[in-house]
PDB file of N, CA and C in Angstrom:
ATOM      1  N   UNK A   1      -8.258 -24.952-110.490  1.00  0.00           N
ATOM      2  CA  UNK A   1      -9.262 -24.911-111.552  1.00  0.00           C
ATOM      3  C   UNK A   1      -8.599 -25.310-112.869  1.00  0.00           C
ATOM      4  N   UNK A   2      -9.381 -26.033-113.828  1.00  0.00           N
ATOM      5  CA  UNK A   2      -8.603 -26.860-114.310  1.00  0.00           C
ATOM      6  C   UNK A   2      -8.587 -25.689-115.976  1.00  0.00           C
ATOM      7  N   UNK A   3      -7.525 -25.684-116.718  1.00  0.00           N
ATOM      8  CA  UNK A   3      -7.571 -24.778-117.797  1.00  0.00           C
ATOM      9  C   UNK A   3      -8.826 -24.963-119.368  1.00  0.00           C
ATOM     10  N   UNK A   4      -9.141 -24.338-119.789  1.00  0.00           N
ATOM     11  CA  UNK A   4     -10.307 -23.842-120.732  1.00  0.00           C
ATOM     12  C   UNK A   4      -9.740 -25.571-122.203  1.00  0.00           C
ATOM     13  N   UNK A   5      -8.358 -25.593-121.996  1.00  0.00           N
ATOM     14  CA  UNK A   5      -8.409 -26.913-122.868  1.00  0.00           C
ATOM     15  C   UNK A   5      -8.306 -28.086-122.098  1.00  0.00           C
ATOM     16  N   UNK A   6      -8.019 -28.009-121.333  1.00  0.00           N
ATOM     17  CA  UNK A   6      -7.964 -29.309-120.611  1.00  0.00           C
ATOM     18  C   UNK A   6      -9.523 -29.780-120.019  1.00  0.00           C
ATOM     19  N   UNK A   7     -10.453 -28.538-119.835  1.00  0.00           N
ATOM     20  CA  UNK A   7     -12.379 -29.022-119.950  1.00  0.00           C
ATOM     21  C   UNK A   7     -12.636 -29.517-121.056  1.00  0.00           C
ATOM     22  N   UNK A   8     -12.344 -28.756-121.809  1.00  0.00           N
ATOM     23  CA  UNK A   8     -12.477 -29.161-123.447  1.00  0.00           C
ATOM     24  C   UNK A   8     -12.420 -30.473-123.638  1.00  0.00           C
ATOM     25  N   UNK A   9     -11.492 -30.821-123.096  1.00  0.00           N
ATOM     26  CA  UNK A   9     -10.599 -32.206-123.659  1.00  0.00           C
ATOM     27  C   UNK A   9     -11.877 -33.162-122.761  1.00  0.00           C
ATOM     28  N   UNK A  10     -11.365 -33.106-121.791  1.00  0.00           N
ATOM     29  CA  UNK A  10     -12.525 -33.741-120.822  1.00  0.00           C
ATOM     30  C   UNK A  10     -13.912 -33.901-120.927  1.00  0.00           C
ATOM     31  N   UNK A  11     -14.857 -32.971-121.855  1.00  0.00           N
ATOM     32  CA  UNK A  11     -15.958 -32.845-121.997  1.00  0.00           C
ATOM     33  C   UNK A  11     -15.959 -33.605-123.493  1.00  0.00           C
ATOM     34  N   UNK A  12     -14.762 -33.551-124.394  1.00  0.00           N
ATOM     35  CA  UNK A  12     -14.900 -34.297-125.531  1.00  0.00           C
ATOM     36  C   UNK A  12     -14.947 -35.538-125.001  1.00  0.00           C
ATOM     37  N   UNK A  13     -13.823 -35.862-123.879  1.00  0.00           N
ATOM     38  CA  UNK A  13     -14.337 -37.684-123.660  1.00  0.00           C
ATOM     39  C   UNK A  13     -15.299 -37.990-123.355  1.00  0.00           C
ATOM     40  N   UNK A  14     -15.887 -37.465-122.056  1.00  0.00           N
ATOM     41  CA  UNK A  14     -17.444 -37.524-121.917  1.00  0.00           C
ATOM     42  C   UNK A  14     -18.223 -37.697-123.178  1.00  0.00           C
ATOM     43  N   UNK A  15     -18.563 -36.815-123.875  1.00  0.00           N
ATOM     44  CA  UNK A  15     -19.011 -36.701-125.260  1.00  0.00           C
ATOM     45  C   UNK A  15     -19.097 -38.318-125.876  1.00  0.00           C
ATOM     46  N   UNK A  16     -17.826 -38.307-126.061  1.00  0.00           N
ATOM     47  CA  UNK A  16     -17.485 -40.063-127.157  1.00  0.00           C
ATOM     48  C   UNK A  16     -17.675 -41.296-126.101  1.00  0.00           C
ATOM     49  N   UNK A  17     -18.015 -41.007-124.255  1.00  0.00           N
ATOM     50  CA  UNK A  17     -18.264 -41.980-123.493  1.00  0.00           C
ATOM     51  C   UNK A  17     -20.222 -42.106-123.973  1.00  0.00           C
ATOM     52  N   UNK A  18     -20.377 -41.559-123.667  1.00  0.00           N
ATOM     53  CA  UNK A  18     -21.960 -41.491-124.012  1.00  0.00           C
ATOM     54  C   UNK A  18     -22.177 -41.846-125.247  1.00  0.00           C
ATOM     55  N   UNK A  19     -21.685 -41.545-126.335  1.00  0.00           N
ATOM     56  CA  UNK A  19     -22.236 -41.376-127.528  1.00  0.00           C
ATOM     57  C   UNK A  19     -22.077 -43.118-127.578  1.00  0.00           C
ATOM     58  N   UNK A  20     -21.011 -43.827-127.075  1.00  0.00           N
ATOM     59  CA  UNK A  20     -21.167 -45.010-127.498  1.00  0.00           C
ATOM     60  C   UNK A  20     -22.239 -46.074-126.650  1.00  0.00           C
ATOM     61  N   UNK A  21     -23.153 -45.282-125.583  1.00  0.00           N
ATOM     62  CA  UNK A  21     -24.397 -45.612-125.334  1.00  0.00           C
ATOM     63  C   UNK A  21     -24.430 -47.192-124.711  1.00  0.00           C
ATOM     64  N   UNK A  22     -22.979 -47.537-124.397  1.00  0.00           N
ATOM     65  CA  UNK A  22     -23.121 -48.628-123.290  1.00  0.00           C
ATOM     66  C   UNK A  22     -22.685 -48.578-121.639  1.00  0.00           C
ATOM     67  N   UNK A  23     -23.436 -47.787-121.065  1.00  0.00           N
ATOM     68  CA  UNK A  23     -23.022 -46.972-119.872  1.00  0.00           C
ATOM     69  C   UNK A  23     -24.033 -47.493-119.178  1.00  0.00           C
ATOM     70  N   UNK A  24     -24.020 -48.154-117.854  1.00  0.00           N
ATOM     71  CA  UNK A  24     -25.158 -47.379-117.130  1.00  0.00           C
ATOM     72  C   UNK A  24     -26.154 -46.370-116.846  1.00  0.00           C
ATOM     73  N   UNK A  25     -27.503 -46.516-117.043  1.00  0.00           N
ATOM     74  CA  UNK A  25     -28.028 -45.092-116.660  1.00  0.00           C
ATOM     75  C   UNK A  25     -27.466 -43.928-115.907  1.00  0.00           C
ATOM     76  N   UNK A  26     -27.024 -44.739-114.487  1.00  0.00           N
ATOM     77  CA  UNK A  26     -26.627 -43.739-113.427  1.00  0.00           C
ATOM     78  C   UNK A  26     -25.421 -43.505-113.618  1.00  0.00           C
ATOM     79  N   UNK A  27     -24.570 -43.809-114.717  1.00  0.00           N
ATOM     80  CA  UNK A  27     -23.121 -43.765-114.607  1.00  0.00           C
ATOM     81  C   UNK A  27     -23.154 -42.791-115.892  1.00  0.00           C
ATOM     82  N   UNK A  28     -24.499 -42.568-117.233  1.00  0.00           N
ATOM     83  CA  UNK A  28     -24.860 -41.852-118.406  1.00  0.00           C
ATOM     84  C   UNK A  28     -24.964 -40.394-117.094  1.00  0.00           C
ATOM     85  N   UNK A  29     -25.988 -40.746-116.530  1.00  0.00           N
ATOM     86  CA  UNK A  29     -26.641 -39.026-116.095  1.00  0.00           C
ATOM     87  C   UNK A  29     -25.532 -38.618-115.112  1.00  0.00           C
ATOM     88  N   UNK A  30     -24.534 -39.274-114.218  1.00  0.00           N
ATOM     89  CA  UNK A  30     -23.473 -38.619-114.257  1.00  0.00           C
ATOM     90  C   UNK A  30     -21.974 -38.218-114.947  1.00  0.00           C
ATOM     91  N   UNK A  31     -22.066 -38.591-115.799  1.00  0.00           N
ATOM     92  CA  UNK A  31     -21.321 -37.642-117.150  1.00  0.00           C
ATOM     93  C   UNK A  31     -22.075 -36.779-117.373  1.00  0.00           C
ATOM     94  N   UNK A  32     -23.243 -37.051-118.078  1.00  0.00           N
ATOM     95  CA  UNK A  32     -23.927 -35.603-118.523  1.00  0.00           C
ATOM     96  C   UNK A  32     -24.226 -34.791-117.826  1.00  0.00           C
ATOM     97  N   UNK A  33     -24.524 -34.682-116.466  1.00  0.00           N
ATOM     98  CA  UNK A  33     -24.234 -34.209-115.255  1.00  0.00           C
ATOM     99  C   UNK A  33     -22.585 -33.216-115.529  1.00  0.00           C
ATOM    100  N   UNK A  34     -21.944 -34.099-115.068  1.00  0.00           N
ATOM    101  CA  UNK A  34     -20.397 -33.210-115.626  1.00  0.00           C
ATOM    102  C   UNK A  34     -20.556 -32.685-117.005  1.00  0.00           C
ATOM    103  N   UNK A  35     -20.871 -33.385-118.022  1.00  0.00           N
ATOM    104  CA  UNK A  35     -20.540 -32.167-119.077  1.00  0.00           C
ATOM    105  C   UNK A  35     -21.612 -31.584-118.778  1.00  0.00           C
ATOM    106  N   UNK A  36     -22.454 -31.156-118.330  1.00  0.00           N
ATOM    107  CA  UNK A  36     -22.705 -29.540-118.418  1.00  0.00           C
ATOM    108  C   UNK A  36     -22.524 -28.997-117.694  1.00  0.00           C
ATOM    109  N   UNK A  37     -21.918 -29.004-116.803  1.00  0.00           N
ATOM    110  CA  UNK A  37     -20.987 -28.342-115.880  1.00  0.00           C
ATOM    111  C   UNK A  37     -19.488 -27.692-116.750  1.00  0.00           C
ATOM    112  N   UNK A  38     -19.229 -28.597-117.634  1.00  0.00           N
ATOM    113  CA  UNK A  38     -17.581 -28.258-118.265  1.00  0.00           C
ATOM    114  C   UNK A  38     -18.151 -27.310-119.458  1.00  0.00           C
ATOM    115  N   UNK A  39     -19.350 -27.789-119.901  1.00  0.00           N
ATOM    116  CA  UNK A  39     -20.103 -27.260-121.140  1.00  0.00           C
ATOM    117  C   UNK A  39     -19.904 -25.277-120.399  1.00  0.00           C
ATOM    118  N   UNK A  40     -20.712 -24.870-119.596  1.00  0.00           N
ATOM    119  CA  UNK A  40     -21.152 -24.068-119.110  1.00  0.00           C
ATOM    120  C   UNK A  40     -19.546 -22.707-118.657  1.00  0.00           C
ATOM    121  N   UNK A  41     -18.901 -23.493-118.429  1.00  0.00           N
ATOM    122  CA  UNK A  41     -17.402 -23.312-117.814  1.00  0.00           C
ATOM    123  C   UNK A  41     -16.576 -22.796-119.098  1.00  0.00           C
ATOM    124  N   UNK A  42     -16.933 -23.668-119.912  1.00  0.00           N
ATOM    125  CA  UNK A  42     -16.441 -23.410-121.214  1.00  0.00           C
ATOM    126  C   UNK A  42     -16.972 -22.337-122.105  1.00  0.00           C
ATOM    127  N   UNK A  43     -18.449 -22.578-122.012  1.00  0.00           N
ATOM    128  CA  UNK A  43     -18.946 -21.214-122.256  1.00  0.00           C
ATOM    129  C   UNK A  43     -18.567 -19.531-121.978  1.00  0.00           C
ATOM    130  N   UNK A  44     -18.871 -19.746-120.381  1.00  0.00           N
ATOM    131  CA  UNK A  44     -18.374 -18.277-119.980  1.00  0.00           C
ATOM    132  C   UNK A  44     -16.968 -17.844-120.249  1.00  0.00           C
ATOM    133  N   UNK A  45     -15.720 -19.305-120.242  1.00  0.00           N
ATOM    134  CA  UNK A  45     -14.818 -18.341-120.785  1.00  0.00           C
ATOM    135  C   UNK A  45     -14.305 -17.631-121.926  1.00  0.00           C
ATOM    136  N   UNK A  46     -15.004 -18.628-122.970  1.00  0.00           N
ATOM    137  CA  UNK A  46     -15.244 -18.188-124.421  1.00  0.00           C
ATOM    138  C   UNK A  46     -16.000 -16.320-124.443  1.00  0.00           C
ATOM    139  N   UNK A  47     -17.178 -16.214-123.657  1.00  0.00           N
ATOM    140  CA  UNK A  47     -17.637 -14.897-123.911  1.00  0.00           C
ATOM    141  C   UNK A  47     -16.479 -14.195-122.793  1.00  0.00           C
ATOM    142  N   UNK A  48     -15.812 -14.450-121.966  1.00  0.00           N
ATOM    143  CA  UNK A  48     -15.040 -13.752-121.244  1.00  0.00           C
ATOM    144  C   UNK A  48     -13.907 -13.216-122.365  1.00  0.00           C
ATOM    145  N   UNK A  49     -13.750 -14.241-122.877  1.00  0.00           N
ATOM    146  CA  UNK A  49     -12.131 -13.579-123.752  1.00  0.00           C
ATOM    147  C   UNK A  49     -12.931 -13.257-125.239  1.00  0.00           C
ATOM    148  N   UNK A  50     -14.073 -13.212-125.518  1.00  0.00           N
ATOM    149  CA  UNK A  50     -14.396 -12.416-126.755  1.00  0.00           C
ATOM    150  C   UNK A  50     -14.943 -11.308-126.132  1.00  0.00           C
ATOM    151  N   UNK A  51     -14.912 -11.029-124.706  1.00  0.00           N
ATOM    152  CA  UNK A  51     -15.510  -9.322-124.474  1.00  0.00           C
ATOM    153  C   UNK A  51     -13.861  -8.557-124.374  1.00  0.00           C
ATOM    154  N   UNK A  52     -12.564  -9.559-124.429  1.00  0.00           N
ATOM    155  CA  UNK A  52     -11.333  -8.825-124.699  1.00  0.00           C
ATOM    156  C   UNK A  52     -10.662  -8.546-125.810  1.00  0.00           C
ATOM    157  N   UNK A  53     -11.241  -9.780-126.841  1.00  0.00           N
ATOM    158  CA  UNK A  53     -10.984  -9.249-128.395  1.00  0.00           C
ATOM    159  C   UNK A  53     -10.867  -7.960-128.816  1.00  0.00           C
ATOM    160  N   UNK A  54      -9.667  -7.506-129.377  1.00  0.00           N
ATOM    161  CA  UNK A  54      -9.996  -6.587-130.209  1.00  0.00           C
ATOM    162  C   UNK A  54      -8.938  -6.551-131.322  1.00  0.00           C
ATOM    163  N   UNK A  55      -9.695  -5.792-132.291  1.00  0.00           N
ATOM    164  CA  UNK A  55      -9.237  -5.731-133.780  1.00  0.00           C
ATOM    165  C   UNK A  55      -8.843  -4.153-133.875  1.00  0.00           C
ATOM    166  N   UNK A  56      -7.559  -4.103-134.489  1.00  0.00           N
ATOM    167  CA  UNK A  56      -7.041  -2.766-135.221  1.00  0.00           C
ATOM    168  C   UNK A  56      -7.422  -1.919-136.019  1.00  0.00           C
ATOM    169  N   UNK A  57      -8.197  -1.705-136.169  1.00  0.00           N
ATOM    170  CA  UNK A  57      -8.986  -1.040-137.761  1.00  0.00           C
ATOM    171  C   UNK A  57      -7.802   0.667-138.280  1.00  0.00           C
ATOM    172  N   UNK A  58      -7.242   0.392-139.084  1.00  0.00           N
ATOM    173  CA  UNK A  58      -6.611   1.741-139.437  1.00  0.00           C
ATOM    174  C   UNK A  58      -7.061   2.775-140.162  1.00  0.00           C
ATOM    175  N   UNK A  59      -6.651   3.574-139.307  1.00  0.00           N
ATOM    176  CA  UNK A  59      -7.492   4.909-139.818  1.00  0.00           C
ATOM    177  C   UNK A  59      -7.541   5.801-140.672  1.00  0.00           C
ATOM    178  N   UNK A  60      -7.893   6.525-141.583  1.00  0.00           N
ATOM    179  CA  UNK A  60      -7.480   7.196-142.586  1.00  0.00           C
ATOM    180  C   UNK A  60      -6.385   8.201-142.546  1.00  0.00           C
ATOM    181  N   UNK A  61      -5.517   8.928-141.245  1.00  0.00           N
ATOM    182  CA  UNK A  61      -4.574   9.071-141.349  1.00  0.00           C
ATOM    183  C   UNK A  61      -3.531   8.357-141.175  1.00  0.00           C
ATOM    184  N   UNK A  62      -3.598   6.790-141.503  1.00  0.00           N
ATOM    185  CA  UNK A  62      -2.816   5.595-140.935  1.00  0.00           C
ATOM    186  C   UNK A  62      -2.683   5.088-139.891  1.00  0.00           C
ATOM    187  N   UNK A  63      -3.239   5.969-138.847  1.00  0.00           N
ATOM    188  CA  UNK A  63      -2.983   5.374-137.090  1.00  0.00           C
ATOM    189  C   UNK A  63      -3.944   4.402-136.787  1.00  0.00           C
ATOM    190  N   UNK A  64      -3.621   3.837-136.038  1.00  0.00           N
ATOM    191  CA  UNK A  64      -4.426   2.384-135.285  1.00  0.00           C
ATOM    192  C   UNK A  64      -5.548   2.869-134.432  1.00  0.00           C
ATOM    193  N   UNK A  65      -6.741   2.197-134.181  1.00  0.00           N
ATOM    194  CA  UNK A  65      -7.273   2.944-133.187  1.00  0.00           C
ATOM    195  C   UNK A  65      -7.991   0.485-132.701  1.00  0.00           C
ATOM    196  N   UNK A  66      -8.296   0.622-131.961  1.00  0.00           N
ATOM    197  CA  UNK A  66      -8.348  -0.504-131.246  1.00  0.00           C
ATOM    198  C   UNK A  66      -9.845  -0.457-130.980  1.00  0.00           C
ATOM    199  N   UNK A  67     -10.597  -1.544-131.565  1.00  0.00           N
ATOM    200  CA  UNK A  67     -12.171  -1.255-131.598  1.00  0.00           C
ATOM    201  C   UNK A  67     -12.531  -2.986-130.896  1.00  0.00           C
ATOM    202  N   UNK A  68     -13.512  -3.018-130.487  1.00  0.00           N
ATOM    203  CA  UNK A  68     -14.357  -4.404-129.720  1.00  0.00           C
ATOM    204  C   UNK A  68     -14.372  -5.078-131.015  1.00  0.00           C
ATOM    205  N   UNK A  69     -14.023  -6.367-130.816  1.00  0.00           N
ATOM    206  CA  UNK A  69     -14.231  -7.422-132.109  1.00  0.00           C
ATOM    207  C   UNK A  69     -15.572  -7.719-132.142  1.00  0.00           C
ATOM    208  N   UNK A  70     -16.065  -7.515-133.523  1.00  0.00           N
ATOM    209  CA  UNK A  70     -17.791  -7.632-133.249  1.00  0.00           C
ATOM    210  C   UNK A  70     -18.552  -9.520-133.167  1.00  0.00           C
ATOM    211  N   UNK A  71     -19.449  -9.152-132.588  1.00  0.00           N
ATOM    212  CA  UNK A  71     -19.540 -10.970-132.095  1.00  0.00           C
ATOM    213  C   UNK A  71     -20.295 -11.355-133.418  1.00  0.00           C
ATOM    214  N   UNK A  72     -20.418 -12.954-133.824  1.00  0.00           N
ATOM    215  CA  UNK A  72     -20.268 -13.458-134.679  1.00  0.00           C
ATOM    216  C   UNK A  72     -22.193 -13.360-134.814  1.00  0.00           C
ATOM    217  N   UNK A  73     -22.988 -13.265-135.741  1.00  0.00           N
ATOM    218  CA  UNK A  73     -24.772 -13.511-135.555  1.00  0.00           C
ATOM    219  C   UNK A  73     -24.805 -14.917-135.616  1.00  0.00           C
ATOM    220  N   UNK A  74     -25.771 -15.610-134.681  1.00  0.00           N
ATOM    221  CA  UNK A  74     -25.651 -16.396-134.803  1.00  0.00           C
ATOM    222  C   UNK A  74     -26.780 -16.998-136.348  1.00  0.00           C
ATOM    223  N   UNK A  75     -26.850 -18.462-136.197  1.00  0.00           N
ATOM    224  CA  UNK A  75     -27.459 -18.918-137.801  1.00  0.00           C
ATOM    225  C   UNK A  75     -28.538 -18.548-137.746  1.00  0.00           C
TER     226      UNK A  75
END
């Protein structure tokens, strides 16, 4: 399974293959086909490693206590 930057990377070429819109139809809908497959992949591991985030918040007698990093709202 291939690593969270190396989809990345792969789904950016896809990305700049399409965008320059001289592709075949059937050769367009299979890229976009793959990227959302890498899209999706990429997704879950993004919420996978922000449900492991966490932030230090120190406490009023100075000790650490380790709290869930809160997720971002979206726009």
């Amino acid at each position: 399974m291939p690593s969270f930057e190396e989809s990345l990377r792969k789904l950016e070429t896809i990305v700049d293959q399409l965008e320059k819109g001289d592709l075949p139809l059937e050769e367009s809908l299979r890229l976009f086909e793959e990227g959302a497959g890498l899209s999706t992949v990429c997704k879950q591991e993004l919420d996978a490693a922000e449900g492991k985030v966490q932030m230090l918040v120190k406490q009023r007698d100075g000790s650490l206590k380790a709290e869930t990093f809160p997720a971002e709202k979206p726009f």
